[in-house]
PDB file of N, CA and C in Angstrom:
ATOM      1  N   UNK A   1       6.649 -11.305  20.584  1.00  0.00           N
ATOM      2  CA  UNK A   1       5.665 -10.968  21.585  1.00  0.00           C
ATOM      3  C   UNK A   1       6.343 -10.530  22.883  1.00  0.00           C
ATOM      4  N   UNK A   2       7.813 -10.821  23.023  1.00  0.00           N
ATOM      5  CA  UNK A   2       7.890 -10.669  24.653  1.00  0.00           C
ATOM      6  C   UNK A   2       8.889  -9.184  23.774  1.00  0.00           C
ATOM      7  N   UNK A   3       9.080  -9.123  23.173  1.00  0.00           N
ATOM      8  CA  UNK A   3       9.663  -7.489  23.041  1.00  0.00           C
ATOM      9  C   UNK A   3       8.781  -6.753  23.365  1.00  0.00           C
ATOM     10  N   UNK A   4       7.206  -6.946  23.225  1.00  0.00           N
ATOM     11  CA  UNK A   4       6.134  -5.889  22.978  1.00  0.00           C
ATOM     12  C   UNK A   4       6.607  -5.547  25.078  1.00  0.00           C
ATOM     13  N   UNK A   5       6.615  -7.078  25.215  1.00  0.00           N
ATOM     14  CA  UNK A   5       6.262  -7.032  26.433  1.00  0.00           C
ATOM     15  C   UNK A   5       7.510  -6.048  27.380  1.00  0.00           C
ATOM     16  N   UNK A   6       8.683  -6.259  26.890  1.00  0.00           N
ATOM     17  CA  UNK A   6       9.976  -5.741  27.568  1.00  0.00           C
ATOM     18  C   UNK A   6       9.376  -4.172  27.350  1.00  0.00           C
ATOM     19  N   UNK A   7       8.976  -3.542  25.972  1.00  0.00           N
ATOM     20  CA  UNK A   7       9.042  -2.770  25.469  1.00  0.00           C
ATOM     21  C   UNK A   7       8.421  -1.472  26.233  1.00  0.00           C
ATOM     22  N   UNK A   8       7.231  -2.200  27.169  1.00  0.00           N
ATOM     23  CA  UNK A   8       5.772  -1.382  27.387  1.00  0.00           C
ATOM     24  C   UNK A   8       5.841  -1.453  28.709  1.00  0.00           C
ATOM     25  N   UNK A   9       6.792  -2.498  29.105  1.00  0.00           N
ATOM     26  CA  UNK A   9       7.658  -2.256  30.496  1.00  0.00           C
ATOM     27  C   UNK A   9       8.427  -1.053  30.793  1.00  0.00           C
ATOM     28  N   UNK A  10       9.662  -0.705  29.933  1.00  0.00           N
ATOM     29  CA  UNK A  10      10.318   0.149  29.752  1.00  0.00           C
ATOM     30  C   UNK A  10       9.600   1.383  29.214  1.00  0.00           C
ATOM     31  N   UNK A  11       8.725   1.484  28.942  1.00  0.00           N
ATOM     32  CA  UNK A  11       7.714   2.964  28.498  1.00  0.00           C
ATOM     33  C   UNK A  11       7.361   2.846  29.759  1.00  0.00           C
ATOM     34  N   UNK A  12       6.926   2.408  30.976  1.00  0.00           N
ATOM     35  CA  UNK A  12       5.926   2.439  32.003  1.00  0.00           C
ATOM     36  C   UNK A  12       6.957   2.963  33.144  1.00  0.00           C
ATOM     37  N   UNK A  13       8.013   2.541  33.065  1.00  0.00           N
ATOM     38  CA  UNK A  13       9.339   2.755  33.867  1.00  0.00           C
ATOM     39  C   UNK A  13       9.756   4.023  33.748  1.00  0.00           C
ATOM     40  N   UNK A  14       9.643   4.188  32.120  1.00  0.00           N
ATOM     41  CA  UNK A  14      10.332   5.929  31.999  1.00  0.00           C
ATOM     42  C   UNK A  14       9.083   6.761  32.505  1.00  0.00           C
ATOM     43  N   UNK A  15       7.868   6.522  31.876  1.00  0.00           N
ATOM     44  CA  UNK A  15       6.775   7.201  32.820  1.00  0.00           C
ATOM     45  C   UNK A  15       6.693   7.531  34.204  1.00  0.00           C
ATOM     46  N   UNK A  16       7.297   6.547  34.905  1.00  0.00           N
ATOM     47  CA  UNK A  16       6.912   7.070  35.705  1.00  0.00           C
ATOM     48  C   UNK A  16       8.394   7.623  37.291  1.00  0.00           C
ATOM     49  N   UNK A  17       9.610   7.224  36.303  1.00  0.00           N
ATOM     50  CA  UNK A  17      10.793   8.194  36.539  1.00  0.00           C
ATOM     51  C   UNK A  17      10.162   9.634  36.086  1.00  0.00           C
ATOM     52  N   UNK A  18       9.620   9.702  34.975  1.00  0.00           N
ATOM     53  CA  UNK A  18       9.494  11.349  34.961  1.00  0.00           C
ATOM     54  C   UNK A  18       8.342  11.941  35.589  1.00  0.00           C
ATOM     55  N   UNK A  19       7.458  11.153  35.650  1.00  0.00           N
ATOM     56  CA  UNK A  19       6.170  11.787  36.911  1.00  0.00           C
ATOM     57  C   UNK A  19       6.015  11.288  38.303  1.00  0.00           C
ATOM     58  N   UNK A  20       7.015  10.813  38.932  1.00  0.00           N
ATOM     59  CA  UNK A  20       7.141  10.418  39.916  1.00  0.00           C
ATOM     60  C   UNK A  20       7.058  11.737  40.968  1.00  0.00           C
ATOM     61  N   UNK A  21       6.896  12.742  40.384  1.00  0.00           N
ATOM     62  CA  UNK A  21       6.115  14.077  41.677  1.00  0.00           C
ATOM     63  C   UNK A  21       4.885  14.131  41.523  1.00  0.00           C
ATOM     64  N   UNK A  22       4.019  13.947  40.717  1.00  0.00           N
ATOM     65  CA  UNK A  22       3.004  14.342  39.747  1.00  0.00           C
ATOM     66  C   UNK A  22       1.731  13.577  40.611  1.00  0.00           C
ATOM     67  N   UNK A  23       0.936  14.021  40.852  1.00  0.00           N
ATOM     68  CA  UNK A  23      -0.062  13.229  41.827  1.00  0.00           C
ATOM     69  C   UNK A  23      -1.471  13.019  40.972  1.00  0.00           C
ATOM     70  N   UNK A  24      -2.242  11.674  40.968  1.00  0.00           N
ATOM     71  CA  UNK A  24      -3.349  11.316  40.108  1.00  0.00           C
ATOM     72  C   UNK A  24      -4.165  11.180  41.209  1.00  0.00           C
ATOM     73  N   UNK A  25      -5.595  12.033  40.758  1.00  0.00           N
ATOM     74  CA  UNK A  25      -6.544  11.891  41.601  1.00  0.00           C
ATOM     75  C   UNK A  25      -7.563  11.410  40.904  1.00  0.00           C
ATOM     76  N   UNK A  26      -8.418  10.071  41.611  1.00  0.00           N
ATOM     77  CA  UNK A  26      -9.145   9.013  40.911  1.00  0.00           C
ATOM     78  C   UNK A  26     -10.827   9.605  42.058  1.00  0.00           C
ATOM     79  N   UNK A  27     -12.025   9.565  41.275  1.00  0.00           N
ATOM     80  CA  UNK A  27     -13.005  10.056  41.895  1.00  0.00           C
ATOM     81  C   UNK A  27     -13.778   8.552  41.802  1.00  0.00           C
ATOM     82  N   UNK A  28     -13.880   8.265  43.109  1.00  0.00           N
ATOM     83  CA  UNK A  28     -14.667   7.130  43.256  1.00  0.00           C
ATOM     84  C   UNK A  28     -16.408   7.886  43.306  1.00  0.00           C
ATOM     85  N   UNK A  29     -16.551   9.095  43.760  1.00  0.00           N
ATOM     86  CA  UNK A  29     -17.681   9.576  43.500  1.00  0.00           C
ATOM     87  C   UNK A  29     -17.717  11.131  43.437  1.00  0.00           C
ATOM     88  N   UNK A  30     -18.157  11.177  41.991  1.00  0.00           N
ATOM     89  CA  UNK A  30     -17.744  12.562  41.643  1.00  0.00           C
ATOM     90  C   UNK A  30     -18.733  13.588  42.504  1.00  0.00           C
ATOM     91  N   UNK A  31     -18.631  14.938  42.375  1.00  0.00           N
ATOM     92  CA  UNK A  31     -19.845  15.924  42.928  1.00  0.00           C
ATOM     93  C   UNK A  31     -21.030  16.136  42.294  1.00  0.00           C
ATOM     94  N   UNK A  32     -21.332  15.974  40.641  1.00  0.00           N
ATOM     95  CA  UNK A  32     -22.846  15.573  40.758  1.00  0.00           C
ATOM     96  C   UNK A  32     -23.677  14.249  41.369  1.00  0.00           C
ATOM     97  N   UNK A  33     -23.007  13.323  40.797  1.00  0.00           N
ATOM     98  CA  UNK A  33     -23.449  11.732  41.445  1.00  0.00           C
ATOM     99  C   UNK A  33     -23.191  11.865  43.091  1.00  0.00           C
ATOM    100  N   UNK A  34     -23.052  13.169  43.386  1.00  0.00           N
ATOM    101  CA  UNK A  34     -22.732  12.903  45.022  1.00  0.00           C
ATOM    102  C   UNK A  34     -23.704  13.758  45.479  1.00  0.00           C
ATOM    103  N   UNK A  35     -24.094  14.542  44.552  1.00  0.00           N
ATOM    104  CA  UNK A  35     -25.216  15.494  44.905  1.00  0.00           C
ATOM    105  C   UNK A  35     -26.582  14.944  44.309  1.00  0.00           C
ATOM    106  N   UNK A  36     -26.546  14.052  43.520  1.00  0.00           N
ATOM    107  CA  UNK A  36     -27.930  13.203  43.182  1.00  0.00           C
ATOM    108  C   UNK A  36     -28.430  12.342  44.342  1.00  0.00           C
ATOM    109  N   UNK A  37     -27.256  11.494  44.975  1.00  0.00           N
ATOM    110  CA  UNK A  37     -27.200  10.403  46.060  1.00  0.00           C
ATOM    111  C   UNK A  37     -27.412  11.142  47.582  1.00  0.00           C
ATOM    112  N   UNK A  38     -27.225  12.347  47.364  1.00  0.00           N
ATOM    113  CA  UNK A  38     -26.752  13.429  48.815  1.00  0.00           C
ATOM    114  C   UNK A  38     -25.796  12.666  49.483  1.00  0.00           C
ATOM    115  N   UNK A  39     -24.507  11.845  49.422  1.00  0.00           N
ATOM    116  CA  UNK A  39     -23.466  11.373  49.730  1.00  0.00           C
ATOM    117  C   UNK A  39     -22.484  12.345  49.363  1.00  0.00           C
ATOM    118  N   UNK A  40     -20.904  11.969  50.167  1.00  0.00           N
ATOM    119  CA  UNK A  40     -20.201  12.748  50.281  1.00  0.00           C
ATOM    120  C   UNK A  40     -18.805  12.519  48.704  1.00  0.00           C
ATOM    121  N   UNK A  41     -18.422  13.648  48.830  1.00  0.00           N
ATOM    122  CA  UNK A  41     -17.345  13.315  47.085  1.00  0.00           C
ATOM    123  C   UNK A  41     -16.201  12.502  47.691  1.00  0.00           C
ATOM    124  N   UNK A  42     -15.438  11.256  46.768  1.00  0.00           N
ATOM    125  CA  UNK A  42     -15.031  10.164  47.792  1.00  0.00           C
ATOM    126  C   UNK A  42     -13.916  10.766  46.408  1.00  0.00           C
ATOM    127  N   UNK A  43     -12.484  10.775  46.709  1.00  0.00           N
ATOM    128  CA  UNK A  43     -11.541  10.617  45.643  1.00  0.00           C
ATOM    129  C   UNK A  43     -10.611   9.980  46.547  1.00  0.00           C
ATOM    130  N   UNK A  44      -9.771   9.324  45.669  1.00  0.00           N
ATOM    131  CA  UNK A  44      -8.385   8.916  45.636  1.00  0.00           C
ATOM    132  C   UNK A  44      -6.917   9.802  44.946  1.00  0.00           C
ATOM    133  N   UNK A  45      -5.881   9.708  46.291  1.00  0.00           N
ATOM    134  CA  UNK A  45      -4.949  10.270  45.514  1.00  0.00           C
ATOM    135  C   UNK A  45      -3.919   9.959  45.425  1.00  0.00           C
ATOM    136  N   UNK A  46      -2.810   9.239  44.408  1.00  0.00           N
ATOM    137  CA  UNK A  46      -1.743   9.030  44.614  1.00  0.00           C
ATOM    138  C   UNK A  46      -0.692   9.889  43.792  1.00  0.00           C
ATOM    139  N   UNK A  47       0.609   9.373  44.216  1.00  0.00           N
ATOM    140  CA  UNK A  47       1.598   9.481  43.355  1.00  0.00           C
ATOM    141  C   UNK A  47       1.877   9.182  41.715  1.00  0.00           C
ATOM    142  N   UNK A  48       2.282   9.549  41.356  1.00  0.00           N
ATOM    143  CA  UNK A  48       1.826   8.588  39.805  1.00  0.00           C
ATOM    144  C   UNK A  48       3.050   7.669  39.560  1.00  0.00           C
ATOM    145  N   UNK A  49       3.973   7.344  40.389  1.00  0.00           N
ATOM    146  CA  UNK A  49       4.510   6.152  39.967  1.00  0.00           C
ATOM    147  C   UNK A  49       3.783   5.297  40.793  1.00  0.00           C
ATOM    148  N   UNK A  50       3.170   5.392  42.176  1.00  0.00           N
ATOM    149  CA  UNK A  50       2.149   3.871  42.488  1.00  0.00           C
ATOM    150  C   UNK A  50       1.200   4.050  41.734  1.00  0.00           C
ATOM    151  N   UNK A  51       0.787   4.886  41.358  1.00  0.00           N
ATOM    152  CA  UNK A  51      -0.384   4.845  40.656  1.00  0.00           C
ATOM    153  C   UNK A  51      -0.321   3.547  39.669  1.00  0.00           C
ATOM    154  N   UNK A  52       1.085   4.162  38.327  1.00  0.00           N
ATOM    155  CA  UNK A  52       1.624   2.991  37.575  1.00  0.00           C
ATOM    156  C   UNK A  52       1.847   1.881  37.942  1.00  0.00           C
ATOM    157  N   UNK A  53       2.794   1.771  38.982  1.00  0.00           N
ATOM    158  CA  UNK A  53       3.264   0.144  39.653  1.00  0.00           C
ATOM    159  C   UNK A  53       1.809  -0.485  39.742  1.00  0.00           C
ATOM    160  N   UNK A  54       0.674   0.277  40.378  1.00  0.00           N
ATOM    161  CA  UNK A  54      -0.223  -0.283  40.895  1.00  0.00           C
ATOM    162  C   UNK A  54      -1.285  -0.698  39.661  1.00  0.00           C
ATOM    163  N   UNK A  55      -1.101   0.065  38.285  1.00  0.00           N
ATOM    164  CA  UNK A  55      -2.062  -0.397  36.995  1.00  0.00           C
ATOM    165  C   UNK A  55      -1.176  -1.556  36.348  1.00  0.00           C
ATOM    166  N   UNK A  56      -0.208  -1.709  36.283  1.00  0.00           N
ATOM    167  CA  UNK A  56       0.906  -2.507  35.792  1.00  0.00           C
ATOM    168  C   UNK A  56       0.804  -3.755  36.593  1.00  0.00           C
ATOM    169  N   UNK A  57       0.425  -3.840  37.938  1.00  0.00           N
ATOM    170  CA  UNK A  57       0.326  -5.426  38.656  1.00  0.00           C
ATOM    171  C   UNK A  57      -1.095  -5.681  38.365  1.00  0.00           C
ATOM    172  N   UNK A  58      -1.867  -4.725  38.711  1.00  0.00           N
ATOM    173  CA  UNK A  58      -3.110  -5.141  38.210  1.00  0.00           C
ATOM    174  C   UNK A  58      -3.712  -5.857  36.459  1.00  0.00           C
ATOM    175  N   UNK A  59      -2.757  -5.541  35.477  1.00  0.00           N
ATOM    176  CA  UNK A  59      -2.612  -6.129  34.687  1.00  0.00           C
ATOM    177  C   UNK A  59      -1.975  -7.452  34.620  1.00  0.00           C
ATOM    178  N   UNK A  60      -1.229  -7.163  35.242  1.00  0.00           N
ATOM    179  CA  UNK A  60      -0.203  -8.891  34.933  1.00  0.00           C
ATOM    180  C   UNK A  60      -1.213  -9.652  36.075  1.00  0.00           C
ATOM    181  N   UNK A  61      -2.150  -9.588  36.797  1.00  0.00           N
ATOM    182  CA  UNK A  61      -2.849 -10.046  37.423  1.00  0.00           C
ATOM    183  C   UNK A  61      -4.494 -10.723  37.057  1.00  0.00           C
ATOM    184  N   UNK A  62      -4.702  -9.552  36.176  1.00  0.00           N
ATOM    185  CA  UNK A  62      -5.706 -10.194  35.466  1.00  0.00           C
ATOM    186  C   UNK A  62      -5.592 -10.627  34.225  1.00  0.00           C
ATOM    187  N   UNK A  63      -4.532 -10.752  33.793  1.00  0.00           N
ATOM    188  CA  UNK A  63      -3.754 -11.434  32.719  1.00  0.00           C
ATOM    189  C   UNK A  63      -3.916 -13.182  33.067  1.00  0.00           C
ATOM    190  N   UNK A  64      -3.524 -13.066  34.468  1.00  0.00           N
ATOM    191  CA  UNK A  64      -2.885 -14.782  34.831  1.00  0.00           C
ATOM    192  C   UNK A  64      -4.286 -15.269  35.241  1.00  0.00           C
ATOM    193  N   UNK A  65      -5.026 -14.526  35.775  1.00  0.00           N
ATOM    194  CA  UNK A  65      -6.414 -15.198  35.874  1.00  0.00           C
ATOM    195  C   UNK A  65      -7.307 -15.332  35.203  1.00  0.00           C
ATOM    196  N   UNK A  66      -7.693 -14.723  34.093  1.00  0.00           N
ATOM    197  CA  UNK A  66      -8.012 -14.768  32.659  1.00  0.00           C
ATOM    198  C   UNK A  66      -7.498 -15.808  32.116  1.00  0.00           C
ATOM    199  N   UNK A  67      -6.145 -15.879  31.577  1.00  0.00           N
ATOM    200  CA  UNK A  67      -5.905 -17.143  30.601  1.00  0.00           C
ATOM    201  C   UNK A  67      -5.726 -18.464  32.138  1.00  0.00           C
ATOM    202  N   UNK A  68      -5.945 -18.251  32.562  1.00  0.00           N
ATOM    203  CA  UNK A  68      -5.184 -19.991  33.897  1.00  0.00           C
ATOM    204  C   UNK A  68      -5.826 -21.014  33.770  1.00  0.00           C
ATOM    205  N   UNK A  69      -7.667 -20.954  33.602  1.00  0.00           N
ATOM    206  CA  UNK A  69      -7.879 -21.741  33.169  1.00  0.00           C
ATOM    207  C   UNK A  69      -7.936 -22.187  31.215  1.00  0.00           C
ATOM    208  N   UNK A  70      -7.712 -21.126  30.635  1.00  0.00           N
ATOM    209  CA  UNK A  70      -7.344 -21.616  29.431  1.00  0.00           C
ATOM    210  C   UNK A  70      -6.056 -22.911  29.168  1.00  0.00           C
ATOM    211  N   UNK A  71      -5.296 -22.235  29.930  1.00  0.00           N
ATOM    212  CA  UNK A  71      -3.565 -22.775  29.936  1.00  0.00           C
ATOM    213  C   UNK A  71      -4.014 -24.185  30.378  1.00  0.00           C
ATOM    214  N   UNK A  72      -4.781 -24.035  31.176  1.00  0.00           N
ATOM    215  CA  UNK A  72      -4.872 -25.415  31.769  1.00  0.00           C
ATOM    216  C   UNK A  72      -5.723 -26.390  31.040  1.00  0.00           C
ATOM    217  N   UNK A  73      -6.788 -26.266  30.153  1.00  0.00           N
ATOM    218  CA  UNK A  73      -7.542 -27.359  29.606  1.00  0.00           C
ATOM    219  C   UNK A  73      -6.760 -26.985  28.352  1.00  0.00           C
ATOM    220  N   UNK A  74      -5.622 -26.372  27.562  1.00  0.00           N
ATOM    221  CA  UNK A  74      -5.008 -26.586  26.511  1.00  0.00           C
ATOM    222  C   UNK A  74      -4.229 -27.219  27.528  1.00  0.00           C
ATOM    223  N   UNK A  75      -3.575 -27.601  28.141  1.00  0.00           N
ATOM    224  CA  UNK A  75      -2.659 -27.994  28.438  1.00  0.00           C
ATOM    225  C   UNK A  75      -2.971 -29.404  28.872  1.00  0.00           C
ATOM    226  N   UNK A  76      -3.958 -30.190  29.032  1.00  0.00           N
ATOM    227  CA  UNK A  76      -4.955 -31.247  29.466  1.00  0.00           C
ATOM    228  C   UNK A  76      -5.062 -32.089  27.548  1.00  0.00           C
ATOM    229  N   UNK A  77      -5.293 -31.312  27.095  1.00  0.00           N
ATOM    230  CA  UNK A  77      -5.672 -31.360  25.446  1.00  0.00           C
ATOM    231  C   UNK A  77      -4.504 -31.813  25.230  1.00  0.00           C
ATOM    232  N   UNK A  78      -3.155 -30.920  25.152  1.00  0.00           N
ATOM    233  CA  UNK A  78      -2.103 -31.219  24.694  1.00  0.00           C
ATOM    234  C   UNK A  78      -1.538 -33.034  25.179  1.00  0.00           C
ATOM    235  N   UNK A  79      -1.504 -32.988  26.251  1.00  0.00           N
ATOM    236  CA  UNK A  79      -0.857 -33.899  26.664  1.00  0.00           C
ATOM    237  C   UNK A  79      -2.241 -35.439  26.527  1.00  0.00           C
ATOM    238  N   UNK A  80      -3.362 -35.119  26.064  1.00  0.00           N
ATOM    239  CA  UNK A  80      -4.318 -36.127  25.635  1.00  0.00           C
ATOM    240  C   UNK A  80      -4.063 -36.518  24.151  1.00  0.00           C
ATOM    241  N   UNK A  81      -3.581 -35.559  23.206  1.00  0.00           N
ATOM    242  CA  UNK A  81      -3.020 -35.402  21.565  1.00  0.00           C
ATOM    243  C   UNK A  81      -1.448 -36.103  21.633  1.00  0.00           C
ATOM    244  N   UNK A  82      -0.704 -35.917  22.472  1.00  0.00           N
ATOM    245  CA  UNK A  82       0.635 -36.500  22.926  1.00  0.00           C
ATOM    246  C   UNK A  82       0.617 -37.896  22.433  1.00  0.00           C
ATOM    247  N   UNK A  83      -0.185 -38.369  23.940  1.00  0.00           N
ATOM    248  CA  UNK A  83      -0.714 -39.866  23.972  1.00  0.00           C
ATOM    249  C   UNK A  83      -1.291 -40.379  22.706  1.00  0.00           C
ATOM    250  N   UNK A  84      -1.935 -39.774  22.146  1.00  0.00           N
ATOM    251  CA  UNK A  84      -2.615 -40.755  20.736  1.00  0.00           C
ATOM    252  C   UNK A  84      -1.684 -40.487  20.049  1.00  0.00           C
ATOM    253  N   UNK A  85      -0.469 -39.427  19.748  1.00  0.00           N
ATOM    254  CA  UNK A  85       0.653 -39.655  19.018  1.00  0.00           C
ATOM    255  C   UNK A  85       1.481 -40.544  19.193  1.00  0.00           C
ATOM    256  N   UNK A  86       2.105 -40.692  20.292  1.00  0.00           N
ATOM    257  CA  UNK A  86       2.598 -41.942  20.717  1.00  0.00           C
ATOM    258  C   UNK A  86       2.359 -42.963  21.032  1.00  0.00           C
ATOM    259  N   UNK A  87       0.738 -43.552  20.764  1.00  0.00           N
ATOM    260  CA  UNK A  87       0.466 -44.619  20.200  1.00  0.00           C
ATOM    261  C   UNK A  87       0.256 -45.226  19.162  1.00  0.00           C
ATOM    262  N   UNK A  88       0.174 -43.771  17.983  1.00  0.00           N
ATOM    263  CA  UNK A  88       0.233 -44.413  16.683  1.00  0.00           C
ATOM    264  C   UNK A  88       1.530 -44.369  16.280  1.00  0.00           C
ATOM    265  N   UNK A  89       2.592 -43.766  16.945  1.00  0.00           N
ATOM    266  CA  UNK A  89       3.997 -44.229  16.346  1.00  0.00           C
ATOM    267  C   UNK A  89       4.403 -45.249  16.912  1.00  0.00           C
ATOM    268  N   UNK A  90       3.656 -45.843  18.132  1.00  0.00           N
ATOM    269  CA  UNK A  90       4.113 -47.294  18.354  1.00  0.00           C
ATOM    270  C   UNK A  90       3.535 -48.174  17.173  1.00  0.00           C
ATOM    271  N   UNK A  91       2.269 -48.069  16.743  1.00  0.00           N
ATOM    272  CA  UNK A  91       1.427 -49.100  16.121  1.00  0.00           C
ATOM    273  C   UNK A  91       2.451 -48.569  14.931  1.00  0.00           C
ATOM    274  N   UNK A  92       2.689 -47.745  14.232  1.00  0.00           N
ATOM    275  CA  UNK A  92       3.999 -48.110  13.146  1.00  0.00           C
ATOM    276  C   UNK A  92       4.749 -48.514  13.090  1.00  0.00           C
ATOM    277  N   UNK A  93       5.704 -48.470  14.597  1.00  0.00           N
ATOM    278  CA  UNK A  93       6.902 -48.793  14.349  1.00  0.00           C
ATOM    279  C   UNK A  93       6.362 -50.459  14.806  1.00  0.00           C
ATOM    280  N   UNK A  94       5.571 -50.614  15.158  1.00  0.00           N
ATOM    281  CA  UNK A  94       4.985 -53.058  14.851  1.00  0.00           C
ATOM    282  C   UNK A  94       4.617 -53.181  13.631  1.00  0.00           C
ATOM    283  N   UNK A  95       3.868 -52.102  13.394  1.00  0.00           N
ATOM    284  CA  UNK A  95       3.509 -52.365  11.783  1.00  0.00           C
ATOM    285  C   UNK A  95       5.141 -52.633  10.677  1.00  0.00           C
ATOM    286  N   UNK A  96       5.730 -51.769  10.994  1.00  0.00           N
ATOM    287  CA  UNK A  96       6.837 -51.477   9.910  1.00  0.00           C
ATOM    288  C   UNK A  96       8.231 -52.657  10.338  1.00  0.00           C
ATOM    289  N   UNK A  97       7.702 -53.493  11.224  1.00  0.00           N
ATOM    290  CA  UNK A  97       8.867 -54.373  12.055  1.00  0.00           C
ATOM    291  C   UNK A  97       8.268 -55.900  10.634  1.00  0.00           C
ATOM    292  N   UNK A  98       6.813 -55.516  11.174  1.00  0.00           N
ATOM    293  CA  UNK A  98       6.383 -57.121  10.642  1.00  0.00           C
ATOM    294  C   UNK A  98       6.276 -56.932   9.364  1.00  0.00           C
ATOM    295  N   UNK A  99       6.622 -55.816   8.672  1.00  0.00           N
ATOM    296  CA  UNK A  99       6.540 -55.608   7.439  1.00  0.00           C
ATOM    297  C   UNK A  99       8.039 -56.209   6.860  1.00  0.00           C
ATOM    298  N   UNK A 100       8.745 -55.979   7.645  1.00  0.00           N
ATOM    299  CA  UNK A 100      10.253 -56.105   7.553  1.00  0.00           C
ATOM    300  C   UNK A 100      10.421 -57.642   7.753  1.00  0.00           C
ATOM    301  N   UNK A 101       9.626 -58.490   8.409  1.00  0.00           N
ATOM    302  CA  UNK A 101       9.975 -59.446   8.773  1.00  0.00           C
ATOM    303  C   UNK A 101       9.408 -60.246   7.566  1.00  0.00           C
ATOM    304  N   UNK A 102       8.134 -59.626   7.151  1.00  0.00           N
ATOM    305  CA  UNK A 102       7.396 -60.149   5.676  1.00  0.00           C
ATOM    306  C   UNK A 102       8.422 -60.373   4.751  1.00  0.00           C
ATOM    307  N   UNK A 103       8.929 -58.834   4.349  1.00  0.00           N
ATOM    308  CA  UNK A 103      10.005 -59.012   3.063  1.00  0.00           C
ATOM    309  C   UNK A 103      11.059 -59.772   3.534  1.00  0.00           C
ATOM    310  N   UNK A 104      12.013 -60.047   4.718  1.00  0.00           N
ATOM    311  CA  UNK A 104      12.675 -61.088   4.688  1.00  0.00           C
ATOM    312  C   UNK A 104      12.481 -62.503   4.412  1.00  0.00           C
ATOM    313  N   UNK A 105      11.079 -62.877   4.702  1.00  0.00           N
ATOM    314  CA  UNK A 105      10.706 -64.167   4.519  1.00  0.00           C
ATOM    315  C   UNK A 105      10.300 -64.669   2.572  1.00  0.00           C
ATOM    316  N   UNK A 106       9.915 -63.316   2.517  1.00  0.00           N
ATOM    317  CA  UNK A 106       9.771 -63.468   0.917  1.00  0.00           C
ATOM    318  C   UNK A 106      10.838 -63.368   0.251  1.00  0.00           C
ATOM    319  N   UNK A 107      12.180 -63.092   0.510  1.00  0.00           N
ATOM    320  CA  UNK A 107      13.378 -63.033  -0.324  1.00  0.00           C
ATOM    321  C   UNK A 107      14.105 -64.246   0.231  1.00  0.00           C
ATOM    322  N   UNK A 108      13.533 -64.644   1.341  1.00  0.00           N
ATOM    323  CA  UNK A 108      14.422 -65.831   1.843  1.00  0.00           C
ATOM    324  C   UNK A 108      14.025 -67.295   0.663  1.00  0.00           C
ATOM    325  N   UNK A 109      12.051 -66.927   0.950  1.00  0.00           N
ATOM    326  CA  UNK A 109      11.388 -68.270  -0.350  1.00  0.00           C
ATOM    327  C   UNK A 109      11.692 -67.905  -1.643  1.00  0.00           C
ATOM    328  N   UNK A 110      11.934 -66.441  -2.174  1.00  0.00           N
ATOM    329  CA  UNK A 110      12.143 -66.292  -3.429  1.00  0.00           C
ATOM    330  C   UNK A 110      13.504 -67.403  -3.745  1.00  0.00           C
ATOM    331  N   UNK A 111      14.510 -66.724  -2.966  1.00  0.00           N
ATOM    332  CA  UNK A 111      15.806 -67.145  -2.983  1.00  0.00           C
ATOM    333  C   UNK A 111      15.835 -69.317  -3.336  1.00  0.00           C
ATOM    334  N   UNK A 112      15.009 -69.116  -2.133  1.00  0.00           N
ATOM    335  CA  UNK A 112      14.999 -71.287  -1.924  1.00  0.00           C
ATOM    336  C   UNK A 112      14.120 -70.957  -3.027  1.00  0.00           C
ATOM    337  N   UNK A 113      13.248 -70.638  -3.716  1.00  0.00           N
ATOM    338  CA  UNK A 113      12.121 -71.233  -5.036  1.00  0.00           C
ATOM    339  C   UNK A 113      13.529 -71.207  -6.154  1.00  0.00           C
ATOM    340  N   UNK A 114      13.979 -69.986  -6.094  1.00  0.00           N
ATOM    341  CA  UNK A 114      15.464 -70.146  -7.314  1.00  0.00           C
ATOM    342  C   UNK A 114      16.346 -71.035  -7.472  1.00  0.00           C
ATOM    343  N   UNK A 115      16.315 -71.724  -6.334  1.00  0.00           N
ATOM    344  CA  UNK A 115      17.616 -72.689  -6.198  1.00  0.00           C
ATOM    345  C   UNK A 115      17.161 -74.180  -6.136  1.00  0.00           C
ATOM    346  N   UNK A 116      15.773 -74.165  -5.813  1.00  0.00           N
ATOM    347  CA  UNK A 116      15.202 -75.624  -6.409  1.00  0.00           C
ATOM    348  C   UNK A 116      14.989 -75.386  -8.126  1.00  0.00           C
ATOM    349  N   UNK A 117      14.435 -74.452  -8.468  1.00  0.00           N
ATOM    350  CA  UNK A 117      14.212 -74.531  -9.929  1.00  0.00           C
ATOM    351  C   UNK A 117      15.560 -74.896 -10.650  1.00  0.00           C
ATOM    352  N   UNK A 118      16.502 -74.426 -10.380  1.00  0.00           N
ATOM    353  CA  UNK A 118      18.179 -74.432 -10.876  1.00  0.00           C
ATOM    354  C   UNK A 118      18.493 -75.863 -10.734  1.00  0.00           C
ATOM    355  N   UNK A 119      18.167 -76.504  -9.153  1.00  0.00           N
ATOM    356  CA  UNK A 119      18.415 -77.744  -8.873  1.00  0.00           C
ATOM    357  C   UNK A 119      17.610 -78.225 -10.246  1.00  0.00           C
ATOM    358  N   UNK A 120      16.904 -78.504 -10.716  1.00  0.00           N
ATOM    359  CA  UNK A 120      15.847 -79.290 -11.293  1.00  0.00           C
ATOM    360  C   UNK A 120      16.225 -79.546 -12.580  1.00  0.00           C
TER     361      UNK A 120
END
C-alpha cells in the first residue's frame, strides 16, 4: 500500500516538473449560469504545479479527517480487546499453576499410597 502511495507521489511530481508553465483555469461560475443568475463569470487561475501541490494537500487532508475518527474508536476497541486478552492469559497462567500444583500432589500420594502398600 505505501508503494501505491510513493508511486502516485512520484507521478504527481513528474506532472507537474513538466507542466509547471502550463496554467489551469477553474470556473467557479461559468457564462451560461452567469447569464441565468445575471452575475458576473468568476474563474480561477493557476499554475499547474500549485494547482497539483494544492489537489495533493487537499487530499492528504481529507484523508486524515475522514479516517481520524475511525482510527480513533478502532483504536479505543483495540486496546479494550488487549485488556480481555490479558486477562484471560492471566486466568490461565492460575489456572495452569494450580493444575501443576494438583499433579504434584497426586504423584506425591500416588508415590506415599506405593510405599505403604510395599510396607504392608
Amino acid at each position: 500500500m505505501q508503494i501505491l502511495s510513493i508511486i502516485s507521489a512520484l507521478i504527481a511530481a513528474y506532472l507537474v516538473l513538466m507542466n509547471y508553465h502550463n496554467i489551469v483555469t477553474i470556473n467557479l461560475l461559468n457564462e451560461k449560469f452567469a447569464a441565468l443568475t445575471n452575475l458576473s463569470i468568476h474563474t480561477l487561475q493557476f499554475d499547474f504545479a500549485i494547482y497539483t501541490i494544492i489537489v495533493f494537500f487537499l487530499g492528504i487532508f481529507s484523508v486524515i479527517f475522514f479516517f481520524a475518527p475511525l482510527y480513533a474508536s478502532l483504536k479505543t476497541k483495540f486496546t479494550a480487546y488487549k485488556r480481555e486478552l490479558e486477562k484471560g492469559s492471566i486466568s490461565n497462567s492460575n489456572g495452569e499453576a494450580k493444575i501443576k500444583v494438583l499433579e504434584n500432589k497426586i504423584t506425591v500420594l500416588e508415590k506415599a499410597l506405593d510405599d505403604a502398600l510395599k510396607n504392608r
